[in-house]
Protein backbone atom coordinates (compact mmCIF):
# COMPACT_ATOMS: atom_id res chain seq x y z
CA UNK A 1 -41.85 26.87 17.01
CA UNK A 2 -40.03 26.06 20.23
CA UNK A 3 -37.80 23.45 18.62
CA UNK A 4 -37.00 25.84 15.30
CA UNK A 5 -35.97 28.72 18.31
CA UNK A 6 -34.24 26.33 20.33
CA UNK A 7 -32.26 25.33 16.82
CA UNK A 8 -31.35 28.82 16.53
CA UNK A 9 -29.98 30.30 19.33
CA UNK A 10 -27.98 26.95 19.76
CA UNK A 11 -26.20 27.56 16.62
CA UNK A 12 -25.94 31.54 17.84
CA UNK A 13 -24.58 30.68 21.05
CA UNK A 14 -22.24 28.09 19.39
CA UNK A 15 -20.85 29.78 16.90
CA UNK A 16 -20.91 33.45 19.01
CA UNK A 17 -19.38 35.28 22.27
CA UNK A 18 -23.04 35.63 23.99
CA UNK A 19 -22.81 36.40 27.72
CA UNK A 20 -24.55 33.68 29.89
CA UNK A 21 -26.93 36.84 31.08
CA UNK A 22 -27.59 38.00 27.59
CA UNK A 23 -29.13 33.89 26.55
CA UNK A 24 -32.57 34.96 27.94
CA UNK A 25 -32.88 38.14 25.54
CA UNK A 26 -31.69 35.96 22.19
CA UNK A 27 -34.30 33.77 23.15
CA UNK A 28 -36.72 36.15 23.38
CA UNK A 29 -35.82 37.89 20.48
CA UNK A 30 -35.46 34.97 18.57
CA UNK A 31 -38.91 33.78 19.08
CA UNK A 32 -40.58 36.85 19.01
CA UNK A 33 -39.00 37.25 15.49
CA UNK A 34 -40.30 33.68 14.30
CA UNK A 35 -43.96 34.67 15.56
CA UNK A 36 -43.69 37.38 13.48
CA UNK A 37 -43.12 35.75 10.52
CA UNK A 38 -45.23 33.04 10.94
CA UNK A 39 -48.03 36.20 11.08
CA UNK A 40 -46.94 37.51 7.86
CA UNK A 41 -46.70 34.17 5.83
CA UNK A 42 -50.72 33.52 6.13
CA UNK A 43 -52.13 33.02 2.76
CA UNK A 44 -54.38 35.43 1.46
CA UNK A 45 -58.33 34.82 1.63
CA UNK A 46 -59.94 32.47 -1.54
CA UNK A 47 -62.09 35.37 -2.16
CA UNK A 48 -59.03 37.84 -3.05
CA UNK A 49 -57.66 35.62 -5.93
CA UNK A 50 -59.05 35.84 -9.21
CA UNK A 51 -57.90 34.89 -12.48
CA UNK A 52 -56.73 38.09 -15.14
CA UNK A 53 -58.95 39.69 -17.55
CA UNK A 54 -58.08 38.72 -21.02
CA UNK A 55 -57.55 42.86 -21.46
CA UNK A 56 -54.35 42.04 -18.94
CA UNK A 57 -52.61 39.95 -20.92
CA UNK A 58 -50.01 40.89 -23.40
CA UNK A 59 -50.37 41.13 -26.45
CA UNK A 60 -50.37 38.15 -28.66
CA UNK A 61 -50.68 35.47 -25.94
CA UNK A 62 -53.75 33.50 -26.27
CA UNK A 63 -54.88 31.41 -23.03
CA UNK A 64 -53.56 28.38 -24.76
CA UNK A 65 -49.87 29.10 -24.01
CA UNK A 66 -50.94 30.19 -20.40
C-alpha cells in the first residue's frame, strides 16, 4: 500500500503545482483513500452465493447453454 501511495502522489506532484506544505495532506489523503478501497473490494462470504433457481431463468434457456 505504501509503494502504490508513494506511486501516486509522485506522479501528482510531478505532473501538478502542489505547495511543498500541502505534500503531507496528498499523502494523507491519498492513502486514506486506498484503505478505503481496499475495505470495500473484500469478497463477499461463501455462504451468500448461491446458484439461481431454475424459476429465475428466462424463458427458454435450459442449464445446458448456461
Amino acid at each position: 500500500m505504501v509503494t502504490l501511495t508513494a506511486d501516486i502522489v509522485a506522479a501528482h506532484v510531478g505532473n501538478n503545482k502542489v505547495a511543498i506544505a500541502d505534500v503531507p495532506l496528498v499523502i494523507t489523503a491519498v492513502h486514506t483513500a486506498l484503505n478505503g478501497l481496499q475495505a470495500k473490494a473484500e469478497p463477499p462470504a461463501e455462504d451468500s452465493r448461491r446458484e439461481a433457481a431454475p424459476s429465475k431463468w428466462k424463458r427458454g434457456t435450459s442449464r445446458r447453454t448456461i
